[in-house]
C-alpha atoms as a PDB file:
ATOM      1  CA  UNK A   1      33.012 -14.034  22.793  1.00  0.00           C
ATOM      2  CA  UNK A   2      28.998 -14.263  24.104  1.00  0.00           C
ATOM      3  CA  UNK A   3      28.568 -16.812  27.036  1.00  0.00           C
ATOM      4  CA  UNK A   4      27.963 -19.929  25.539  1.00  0.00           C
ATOM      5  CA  UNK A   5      24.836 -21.872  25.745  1.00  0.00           C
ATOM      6  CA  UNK A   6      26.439 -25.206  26.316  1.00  0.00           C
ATOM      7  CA  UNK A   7      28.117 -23.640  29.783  1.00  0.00           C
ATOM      8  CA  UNK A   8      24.386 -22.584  30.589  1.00  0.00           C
ATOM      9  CA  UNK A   9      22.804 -25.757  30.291  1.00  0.00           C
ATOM     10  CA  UNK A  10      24.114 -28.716  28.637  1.00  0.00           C
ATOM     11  CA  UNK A  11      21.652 -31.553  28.365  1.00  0.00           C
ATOM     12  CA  UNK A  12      22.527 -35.228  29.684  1.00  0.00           C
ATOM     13  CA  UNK A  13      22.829 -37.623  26.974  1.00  0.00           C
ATOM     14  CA  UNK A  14      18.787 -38.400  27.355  1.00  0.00           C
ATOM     15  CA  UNK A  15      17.578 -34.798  26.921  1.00  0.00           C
ATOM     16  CA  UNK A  16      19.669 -33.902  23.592  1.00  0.00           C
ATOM     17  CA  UNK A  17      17.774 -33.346  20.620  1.00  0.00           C
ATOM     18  CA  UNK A  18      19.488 -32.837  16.871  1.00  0.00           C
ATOM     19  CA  UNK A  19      20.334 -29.359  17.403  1.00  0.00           C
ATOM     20  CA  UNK A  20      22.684 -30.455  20.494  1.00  0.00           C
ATOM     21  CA  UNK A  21      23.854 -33.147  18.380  1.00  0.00           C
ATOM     22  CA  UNK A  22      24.468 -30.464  15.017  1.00  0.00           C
ATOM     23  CA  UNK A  23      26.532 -27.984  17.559  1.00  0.00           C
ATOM     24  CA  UNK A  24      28.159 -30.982  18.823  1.00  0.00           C
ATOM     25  CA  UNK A  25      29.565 -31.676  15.416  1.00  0.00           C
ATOM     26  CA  UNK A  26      30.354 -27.908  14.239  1.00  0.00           C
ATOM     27  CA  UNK A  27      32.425 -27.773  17.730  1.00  0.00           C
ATOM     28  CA  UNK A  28      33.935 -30.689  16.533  1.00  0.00           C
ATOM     29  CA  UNK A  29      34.733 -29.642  12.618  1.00  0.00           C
ATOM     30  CA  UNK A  30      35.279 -25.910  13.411  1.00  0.00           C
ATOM     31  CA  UNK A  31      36.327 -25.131  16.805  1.00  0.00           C
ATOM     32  CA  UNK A  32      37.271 -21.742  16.167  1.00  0.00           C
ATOM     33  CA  UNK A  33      33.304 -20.913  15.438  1.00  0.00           C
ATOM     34  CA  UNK A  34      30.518 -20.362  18.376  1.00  0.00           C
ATOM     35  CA  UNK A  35      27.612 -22.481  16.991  1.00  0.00           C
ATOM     36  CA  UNK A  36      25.589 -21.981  20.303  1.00  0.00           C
ATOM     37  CA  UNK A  37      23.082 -19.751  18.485  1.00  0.00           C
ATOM     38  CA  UNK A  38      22.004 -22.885  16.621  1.00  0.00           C
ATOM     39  CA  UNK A  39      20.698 -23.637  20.079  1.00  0.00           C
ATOM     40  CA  UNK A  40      17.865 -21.688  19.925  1.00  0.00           C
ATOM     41  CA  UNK A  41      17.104 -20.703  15.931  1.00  0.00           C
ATOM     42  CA  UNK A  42      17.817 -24.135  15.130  1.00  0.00           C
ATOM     43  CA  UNK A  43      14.648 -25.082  17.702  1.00  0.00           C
ATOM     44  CA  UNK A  44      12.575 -22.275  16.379  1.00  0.00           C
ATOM     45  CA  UNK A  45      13.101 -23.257  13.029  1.00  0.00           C
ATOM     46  CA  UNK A  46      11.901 -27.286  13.750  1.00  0.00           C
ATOM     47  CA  UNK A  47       9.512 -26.054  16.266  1.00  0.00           C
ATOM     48  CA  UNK A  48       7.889 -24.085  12.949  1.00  0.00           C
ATOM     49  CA  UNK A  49       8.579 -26.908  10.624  1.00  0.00           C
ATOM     50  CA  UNK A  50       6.415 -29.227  13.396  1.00  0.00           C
ATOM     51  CA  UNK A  51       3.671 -26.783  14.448  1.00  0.00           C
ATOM     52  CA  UNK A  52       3.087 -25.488  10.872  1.00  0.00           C
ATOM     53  CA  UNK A  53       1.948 -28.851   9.894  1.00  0.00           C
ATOM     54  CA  UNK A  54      -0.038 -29.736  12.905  1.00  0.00           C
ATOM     55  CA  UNK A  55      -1.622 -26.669  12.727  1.00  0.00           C
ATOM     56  CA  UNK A  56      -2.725 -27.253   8.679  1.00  0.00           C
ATOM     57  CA  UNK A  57      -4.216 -30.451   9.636  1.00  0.00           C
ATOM     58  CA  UNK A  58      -6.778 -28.250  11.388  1.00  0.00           C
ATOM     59  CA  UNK A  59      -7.544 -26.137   8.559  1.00  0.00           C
ATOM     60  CA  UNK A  60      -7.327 -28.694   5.612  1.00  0.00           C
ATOM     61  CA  UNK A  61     -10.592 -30.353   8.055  1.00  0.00           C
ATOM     62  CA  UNK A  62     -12.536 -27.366   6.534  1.00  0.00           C
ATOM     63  CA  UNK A  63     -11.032 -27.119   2.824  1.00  0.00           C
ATOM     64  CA  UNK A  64      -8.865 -23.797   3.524  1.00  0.00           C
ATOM     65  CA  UNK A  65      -4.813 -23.176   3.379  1.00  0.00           C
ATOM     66  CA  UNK A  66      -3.143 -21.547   6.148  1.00  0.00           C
ATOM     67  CA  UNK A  67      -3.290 -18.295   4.253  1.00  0.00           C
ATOM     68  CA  UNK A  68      -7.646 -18.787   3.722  1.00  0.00           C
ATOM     69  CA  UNK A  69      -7.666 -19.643   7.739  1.00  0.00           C
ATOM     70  CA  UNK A  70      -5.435 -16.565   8.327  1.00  0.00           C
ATOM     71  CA  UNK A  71      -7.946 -14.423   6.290  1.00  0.00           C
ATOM     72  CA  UNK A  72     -11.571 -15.446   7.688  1.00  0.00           C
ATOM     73  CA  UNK A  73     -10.035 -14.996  10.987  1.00  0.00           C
ATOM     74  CA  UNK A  74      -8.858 -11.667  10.040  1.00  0.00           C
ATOM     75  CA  UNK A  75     -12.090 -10.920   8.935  1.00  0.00           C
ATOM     76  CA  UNK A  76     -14.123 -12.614  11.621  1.00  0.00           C
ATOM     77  CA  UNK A  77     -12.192 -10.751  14.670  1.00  0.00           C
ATOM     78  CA  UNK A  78     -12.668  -7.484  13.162  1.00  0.00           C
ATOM     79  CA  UNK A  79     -15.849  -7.449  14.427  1.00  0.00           C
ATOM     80  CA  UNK A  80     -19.390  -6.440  12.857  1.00  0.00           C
ATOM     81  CA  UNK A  81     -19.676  -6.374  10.283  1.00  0.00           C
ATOM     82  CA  UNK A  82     -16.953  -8.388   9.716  1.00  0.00           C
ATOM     83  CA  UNK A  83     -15.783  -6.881   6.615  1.00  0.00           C
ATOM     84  CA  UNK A  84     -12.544  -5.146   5.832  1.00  0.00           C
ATOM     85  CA  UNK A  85     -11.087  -3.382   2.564  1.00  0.00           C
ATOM     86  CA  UNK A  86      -8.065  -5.746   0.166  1.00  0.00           C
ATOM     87  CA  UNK A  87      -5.644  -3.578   1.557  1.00  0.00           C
ATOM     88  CA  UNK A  88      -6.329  -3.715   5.653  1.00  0.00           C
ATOM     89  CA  UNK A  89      -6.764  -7.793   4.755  1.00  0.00           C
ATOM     90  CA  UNK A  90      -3.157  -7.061   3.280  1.00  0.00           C
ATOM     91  CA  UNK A  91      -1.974  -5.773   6.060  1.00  0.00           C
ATOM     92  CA  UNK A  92      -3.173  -8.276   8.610  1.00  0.00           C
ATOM     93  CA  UNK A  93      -1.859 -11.058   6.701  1.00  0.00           C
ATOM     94  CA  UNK A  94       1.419  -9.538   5.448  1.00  0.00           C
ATOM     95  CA  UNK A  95       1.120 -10.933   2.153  1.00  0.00           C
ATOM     96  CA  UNK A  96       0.949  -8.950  -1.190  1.00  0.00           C
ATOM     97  CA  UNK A  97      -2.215  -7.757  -3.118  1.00  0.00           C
ATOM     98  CA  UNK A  98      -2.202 -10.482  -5.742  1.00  0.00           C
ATOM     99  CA  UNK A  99      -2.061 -13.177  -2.735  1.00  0.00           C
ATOM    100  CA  UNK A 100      -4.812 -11.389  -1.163  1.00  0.00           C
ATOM    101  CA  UNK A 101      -7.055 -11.567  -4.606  1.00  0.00           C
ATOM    102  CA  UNK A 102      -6.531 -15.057  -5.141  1.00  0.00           C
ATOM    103  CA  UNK A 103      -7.095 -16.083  -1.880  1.00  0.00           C
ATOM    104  CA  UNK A 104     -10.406 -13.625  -1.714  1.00  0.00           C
ATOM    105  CA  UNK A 105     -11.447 -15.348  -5.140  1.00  0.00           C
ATOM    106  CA  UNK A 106     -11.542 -18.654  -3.758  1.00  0.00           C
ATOM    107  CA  UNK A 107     -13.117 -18.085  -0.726  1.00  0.00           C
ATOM    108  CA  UNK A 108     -15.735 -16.112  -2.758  1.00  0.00           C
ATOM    109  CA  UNK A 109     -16.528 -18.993  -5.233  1.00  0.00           C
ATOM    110  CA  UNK A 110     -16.332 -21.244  -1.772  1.00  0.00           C
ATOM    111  CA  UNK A 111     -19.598 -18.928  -0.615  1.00  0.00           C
ATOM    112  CA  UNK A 112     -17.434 -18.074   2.681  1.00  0.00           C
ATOM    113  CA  UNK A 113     -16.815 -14.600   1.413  1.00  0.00           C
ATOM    114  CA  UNK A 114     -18.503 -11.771  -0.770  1.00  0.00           C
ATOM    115  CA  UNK A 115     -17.078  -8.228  -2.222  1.00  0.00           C
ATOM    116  CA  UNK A 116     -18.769  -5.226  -3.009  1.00  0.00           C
ATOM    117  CA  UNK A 117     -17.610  -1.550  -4.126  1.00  0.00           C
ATOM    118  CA  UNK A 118     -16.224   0.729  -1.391  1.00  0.00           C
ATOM    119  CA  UNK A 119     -18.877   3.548  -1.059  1.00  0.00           C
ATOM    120  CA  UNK A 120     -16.236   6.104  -0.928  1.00  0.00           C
ATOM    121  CA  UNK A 121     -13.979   4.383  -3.621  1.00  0.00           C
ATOM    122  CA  UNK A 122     -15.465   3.166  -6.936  1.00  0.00           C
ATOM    123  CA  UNK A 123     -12.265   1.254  -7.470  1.00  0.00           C
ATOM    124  CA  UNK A 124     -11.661   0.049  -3.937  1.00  0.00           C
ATOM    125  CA  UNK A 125     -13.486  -3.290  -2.458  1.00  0.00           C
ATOM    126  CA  UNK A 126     -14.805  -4.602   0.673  1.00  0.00           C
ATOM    127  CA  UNK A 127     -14.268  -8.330   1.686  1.00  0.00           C
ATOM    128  CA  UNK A 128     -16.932  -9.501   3.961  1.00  0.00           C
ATOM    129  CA  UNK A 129     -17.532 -12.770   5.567  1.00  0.00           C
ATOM    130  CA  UNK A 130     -20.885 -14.286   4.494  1.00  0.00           C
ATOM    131  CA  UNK A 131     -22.961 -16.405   7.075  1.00  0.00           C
ATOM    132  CA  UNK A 132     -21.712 -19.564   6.040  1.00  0.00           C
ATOM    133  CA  UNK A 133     -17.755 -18.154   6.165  1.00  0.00           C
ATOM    134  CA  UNK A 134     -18.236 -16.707   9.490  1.00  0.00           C
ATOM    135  CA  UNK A 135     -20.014 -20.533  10.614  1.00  0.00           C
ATOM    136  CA  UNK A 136     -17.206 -22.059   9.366  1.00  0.00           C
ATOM    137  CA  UNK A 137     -14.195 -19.646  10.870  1.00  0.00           C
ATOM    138  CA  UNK A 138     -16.190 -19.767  14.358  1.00  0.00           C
ATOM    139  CA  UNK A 139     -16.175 -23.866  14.116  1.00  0.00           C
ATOM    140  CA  UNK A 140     -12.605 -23.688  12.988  1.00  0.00           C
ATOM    141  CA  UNK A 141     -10.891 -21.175  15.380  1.00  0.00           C
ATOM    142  CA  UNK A 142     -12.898 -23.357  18.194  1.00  0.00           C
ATOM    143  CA  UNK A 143     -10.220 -26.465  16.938  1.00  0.00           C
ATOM    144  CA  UNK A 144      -6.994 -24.388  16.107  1.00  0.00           C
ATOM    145  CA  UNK A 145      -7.234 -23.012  19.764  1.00  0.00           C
ATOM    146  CA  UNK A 146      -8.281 -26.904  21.621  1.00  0.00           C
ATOM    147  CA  UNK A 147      -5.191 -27.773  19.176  1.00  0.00           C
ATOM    148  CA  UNK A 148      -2.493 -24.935  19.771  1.00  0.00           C
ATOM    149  CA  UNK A 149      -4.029 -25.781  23.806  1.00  0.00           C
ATOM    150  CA  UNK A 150      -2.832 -29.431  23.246  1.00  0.00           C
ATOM    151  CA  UNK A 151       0.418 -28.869  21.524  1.00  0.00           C
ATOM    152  CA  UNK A 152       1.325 -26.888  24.411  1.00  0.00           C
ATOM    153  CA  UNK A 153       0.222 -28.685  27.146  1.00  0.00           C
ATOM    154  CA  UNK A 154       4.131 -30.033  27.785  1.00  0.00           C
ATOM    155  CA  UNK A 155       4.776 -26.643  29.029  1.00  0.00           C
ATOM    156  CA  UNK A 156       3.267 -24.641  32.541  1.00  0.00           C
ATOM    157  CA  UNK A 157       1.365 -22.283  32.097  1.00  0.00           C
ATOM    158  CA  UNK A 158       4.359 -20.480  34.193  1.00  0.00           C
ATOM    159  CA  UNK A 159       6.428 -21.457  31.248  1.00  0.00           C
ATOM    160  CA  UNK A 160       3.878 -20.539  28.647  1.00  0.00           C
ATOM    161  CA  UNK A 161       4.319 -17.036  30.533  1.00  0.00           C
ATOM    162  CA  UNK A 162       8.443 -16.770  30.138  1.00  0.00           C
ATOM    163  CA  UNK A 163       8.357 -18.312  26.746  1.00  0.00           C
ATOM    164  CA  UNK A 164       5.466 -15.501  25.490  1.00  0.00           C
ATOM    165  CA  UNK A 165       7.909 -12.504  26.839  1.00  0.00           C
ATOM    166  CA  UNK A 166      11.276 -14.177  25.628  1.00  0.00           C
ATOM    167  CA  UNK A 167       9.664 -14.951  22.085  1.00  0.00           C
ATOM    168  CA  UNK A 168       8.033 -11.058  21.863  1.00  0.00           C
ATOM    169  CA  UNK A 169      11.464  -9.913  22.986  1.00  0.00           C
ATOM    170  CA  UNK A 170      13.347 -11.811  20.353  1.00  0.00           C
ATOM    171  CA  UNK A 171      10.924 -10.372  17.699  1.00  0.00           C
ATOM    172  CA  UNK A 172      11.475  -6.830  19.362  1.00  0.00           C
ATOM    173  CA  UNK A 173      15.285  -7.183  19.206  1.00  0.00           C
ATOM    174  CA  UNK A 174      15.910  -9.174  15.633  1.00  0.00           C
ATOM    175  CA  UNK A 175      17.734  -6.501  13.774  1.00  0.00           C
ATOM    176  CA  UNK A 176      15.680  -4.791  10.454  1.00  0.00           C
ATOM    177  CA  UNK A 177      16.766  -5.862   7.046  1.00  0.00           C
END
């Protein structure tokens, strides 16, 4: 059986959170199971939960979704001139074309984006930020970094440092579906 978290570090009764408290109970109900990776994806999963909406409260300041924010920034740190084709958008973002279109549509009719024909490709399209889009993503990527800056500031930046490697090797390791 893997080492148990619990013998690694169990928390006093003032540091538990509900994920000690959930592993407390499945010891309790089914002893003959090793909850202990509930330690760490039940965290990861509320940590997401929490930072997912603190980080939309940034982005709903300037009228965009996660998904619109994701996309201007795409565009924006691609550099001059800022302007990428449907399908290297898709690929940044990992979502599927349609997403891609309706999210490009809005931000179009929003003025932050424009698309033209691919000179190479009659059927292909460029999305490019517009002035206004790339004012806006440079205002808003200014307050999702002060904000991701605040929500960590419990942690060291020595800590910052071990949780970067240990969250890049998890991804690394997960196994492939």
């Amino acid at each position: 059986m893997p080492q148990d978290v619990d013998s690694v570090a169990s928390p006093s009764d003032a540091d538990a959170d509900a994920v000690d408290l959930i592993v407390g109970q499945w010891r309790g109900e089914r002893p003959d199971l090793d909850p202990s990776p509930m330690h760490v994806v039940g965290r990861i999963t509320r940590l997401h939960w929490a930072l997912d909406e603190r980080l939309c409260r940034v982005f709903e300041r300037y009228d965009l979704g996660r998904g619109e924010f994701d996309m201007l920034a795409t565009l924006r740190r691609s550099g001059a001139p800022f302007e990428l084709t449907a399908g290297e958008l898709r690929g940044s973002t990992m979502v599927t074309s349609g997403a891609v279109t309706k999210r490009v549509d809005r931000l179009e009719r929003a003025g932050l984006v424009n698309r033209r024909a691919a000179e190479d490709d009659a059927r292909g399209r460029l999305i490019r930020l517009t002035d206004r889009g790339r004012e806006l993503i440079d205002e808003a990527v200014e307050q999702h970094v002060r904000n991701e800056t605040r929500l960590l500031a419990g942690l060291t930046a020595d800590e910052r440092s071990a949780l970067t490697d240990l969250l890049r090797k998890l991804g690394q390791t997960l196994p492939s579906e």
